[in-house]
N, C-alpha and C. Protein backbone atom coordinates (compact mmCIF):
# COMPACT_ATOMS: atom_id res chain seq x y z
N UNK A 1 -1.28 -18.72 -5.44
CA UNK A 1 -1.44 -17.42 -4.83
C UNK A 1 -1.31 -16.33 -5.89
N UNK A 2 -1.99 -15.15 -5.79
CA UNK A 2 -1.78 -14.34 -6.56
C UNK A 2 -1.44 -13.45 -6.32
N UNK A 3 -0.22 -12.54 -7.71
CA UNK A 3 0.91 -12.20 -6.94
C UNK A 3 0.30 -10.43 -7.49
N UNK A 4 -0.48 -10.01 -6.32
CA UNK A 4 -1.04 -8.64 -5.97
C UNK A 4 -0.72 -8.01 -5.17
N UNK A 5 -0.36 -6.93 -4.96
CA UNK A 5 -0.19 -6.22 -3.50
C UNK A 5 -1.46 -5.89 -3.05
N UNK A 6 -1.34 -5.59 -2.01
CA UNK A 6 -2.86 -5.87 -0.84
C UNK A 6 -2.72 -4.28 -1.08
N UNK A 7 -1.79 -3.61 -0.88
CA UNK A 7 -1.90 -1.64 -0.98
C UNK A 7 -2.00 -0.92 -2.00
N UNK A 8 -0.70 -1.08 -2.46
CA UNK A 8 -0.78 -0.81 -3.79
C UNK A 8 -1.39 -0.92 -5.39
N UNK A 9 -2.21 -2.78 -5.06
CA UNK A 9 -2.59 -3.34 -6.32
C UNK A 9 -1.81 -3.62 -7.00
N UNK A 10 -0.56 -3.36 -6.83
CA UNK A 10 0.38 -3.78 -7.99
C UNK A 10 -0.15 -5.21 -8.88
N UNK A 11 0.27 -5.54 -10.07
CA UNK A 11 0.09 -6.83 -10.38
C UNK A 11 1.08 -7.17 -11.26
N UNK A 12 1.33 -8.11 -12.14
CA UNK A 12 2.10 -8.42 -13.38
C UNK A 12 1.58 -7.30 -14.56
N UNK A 13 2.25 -6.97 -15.36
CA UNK A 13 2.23 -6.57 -16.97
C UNK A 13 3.14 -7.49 -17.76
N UNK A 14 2.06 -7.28 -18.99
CA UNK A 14 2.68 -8.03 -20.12
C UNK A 14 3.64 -7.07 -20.61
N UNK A 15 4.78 -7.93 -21.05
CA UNK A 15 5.37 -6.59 -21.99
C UNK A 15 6.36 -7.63 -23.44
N UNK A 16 7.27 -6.87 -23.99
CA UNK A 16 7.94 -7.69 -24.94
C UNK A 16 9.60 -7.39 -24.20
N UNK A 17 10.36 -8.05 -24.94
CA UNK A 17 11.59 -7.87 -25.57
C UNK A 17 11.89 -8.00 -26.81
N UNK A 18 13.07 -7.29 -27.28
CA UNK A 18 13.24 -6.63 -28.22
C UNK A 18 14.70 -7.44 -29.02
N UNK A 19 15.14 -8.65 -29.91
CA UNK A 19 15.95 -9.40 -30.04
C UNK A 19 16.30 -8.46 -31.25
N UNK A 20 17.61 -7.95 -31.09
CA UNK A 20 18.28 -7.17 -32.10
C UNK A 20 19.37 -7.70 -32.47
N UNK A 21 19.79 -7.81 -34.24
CA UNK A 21 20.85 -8.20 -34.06
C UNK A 21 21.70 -6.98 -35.66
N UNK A 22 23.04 -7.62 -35.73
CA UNK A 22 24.29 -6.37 -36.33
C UNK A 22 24.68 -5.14 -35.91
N UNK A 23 25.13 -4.68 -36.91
CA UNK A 23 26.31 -3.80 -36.10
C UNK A 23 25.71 -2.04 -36.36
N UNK A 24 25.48 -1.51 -35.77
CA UNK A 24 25.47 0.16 -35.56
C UNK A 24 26.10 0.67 -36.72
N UNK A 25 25.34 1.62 -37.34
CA UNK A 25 25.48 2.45 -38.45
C UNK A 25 26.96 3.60 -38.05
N UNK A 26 26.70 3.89 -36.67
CA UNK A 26 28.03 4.47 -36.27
C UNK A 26 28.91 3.71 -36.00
N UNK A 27 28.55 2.89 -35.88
CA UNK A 27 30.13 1.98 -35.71
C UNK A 27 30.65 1.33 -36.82
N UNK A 28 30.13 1.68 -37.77
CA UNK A 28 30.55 0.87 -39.13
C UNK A 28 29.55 0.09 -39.93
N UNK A 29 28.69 -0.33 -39.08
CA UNK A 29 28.00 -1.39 -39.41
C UNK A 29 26.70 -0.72 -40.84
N UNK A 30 25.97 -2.04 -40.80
CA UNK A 30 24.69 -1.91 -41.89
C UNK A 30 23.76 -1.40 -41.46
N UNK A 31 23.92 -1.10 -39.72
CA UNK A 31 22.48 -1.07 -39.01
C UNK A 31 21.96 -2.52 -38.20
N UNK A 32 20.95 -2.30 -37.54
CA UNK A 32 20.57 -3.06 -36.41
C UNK A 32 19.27 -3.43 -37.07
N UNK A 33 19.14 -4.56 -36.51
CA UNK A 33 17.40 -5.48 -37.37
C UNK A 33 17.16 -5.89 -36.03
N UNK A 34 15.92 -5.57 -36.02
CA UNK A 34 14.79 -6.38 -35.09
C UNK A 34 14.55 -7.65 -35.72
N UNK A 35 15.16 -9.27 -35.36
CA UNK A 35 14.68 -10.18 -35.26
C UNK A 35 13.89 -10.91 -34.63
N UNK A 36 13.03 -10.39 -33.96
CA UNK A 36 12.04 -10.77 -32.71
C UNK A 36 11.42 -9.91 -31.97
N UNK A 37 10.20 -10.15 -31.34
CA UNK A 37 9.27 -9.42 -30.96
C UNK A 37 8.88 -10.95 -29.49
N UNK A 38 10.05 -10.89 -28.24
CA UNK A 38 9.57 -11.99 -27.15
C UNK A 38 9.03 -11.62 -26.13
N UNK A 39 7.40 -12.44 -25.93
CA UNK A 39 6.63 -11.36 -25.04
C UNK A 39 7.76 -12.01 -23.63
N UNK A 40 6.83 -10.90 -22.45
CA UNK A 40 7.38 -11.50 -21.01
C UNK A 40 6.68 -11.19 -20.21
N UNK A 41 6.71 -10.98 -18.64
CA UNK A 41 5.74 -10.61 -17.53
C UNK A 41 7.26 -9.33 -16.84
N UNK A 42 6.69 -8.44 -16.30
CA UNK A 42 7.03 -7.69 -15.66
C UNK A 42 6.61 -7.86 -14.09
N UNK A 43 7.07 -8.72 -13.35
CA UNK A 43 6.66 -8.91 -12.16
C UNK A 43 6.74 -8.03 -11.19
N UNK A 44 6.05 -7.73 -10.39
CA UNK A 44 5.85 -6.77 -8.73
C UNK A 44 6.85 -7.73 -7.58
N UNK A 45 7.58 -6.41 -7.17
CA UNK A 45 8.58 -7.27 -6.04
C UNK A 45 7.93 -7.21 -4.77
N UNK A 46 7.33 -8.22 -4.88
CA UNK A 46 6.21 -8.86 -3.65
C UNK A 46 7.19 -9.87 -2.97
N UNK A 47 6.67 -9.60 -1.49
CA UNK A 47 7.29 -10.22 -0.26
C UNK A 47 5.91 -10.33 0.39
N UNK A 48 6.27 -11.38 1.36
CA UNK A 48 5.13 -11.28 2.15
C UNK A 48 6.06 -11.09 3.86
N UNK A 49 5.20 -9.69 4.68
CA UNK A 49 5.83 -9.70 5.76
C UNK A 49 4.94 -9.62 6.70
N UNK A 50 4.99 -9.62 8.17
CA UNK A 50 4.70 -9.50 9.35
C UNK A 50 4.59 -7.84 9.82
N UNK A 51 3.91 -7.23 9.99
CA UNK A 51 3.92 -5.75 10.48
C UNK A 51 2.97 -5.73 11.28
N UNK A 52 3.57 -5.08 12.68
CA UNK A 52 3.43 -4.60 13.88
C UNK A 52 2.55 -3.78 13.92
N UNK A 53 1.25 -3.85 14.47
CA UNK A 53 0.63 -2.80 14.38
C UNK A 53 0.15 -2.04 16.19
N UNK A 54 1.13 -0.96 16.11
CA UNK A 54 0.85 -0.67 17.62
C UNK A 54 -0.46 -0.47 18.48
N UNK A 55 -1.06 -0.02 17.84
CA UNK A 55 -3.01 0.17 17.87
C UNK A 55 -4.10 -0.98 18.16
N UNK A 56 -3.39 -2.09 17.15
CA UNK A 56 -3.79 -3.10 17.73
C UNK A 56 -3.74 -4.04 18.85
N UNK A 57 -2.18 -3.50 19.09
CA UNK A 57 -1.14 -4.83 19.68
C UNK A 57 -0.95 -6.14 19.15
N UNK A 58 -0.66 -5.85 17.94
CA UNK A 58 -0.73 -7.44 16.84
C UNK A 58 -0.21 -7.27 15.97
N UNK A 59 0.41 -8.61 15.35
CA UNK A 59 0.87 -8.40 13.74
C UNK A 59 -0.24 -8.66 12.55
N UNK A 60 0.60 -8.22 11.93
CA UNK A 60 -0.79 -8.46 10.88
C UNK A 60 0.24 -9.08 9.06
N UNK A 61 0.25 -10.23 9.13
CA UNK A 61 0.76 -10.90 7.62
C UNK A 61 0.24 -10.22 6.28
N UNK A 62 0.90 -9.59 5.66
CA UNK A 62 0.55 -8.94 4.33
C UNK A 62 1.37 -9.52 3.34
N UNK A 63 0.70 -9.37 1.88
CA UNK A 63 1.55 -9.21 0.99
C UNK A 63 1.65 -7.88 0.15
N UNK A 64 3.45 -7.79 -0.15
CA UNK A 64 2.82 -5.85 -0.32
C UNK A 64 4.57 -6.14 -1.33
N UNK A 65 4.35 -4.79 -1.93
CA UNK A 65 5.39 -4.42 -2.43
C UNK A 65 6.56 -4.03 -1.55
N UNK A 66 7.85 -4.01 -2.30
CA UNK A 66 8.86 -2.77 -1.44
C UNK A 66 8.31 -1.51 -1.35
N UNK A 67 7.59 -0.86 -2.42
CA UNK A 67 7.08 0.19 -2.25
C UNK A 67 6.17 0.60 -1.07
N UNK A 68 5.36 0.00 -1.44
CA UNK A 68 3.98 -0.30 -0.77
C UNK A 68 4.52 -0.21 1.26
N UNK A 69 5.65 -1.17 1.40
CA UNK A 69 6.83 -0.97 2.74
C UNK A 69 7.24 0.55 2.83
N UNK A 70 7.55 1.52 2.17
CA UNK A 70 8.15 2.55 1.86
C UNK A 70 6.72 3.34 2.72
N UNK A 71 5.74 3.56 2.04
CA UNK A 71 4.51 3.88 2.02
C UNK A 71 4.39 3.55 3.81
N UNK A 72 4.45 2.31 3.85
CA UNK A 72 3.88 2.08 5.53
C UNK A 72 5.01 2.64 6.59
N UNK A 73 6.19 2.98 6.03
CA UNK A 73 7.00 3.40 6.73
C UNK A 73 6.78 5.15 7.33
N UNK A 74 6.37 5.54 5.77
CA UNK A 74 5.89 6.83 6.26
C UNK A 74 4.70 7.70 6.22
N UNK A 75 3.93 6.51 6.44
CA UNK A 75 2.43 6.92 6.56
C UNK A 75 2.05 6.44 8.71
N UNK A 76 2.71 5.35 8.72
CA UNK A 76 2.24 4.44 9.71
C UNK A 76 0.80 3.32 9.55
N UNK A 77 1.83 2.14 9.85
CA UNK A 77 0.88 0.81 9.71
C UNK A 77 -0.47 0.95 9.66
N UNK A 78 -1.50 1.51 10.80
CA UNK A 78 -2.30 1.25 11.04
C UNK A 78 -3.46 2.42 9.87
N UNK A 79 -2.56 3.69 9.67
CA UNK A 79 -3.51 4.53 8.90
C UNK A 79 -3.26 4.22 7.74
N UNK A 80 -2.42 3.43 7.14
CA UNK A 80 -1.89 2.62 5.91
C UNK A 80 -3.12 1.36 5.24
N UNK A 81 -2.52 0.80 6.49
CA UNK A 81 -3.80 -0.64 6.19
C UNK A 81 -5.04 -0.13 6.13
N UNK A 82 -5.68 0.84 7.07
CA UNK A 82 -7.15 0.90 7.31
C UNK A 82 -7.23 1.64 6.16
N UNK A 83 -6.33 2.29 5.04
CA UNK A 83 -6.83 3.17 4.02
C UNK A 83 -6.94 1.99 3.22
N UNK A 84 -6.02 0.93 3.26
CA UNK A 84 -6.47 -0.26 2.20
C UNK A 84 -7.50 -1.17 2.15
N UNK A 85 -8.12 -1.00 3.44
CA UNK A 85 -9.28 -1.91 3.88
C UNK A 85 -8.63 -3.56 4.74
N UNK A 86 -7.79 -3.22 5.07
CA UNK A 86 -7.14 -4.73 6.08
C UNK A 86 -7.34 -4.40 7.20
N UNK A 87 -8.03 -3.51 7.87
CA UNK A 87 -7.86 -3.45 9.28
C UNK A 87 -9.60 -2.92 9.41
């Protein structure tokens, strides 16, 4: 499955981390070295839920962000979805 929001589009990004190592120039130290450059994915906090759609009289299974929930909360389901093309 692929992990997209149906509203938002959200998707994965690539990104790095940053492996640092010694001690802070203010704290005494020599300074801090970048020993590594480790890529990673930035994942979308995707759920998949059930939402009520009063208009219809039906649920309707999505996959969506928390955000994307936020959004349907204060837009309402039905003018939400039909702006995304699910309804």
């Amino acid at each position: 499955m692929s992990k997209v929001c149906s509203i938002t589009g959200a998707k994965p990004v690539k990104g790095h981390t940053i492996h640092r190592r010694g001690m802070a120039k203010k704290s005494g130290g020599v300074g801090r070295h970048v020993t590594a450059n480790t890529p990673r994915m930035f994942e979308p906090n995707l759920k998949e839920r059930r939402i009520w759609v009063p208009e219809l009289k039906r649920f309707i299974t999505v996959k969506l962000t928390m955000r994307a929930l936020k959004t349907i909360n204060k837009n309402g389901a039905h003018a939400t979805l039909k702006k995304a093309g699910l309804i």
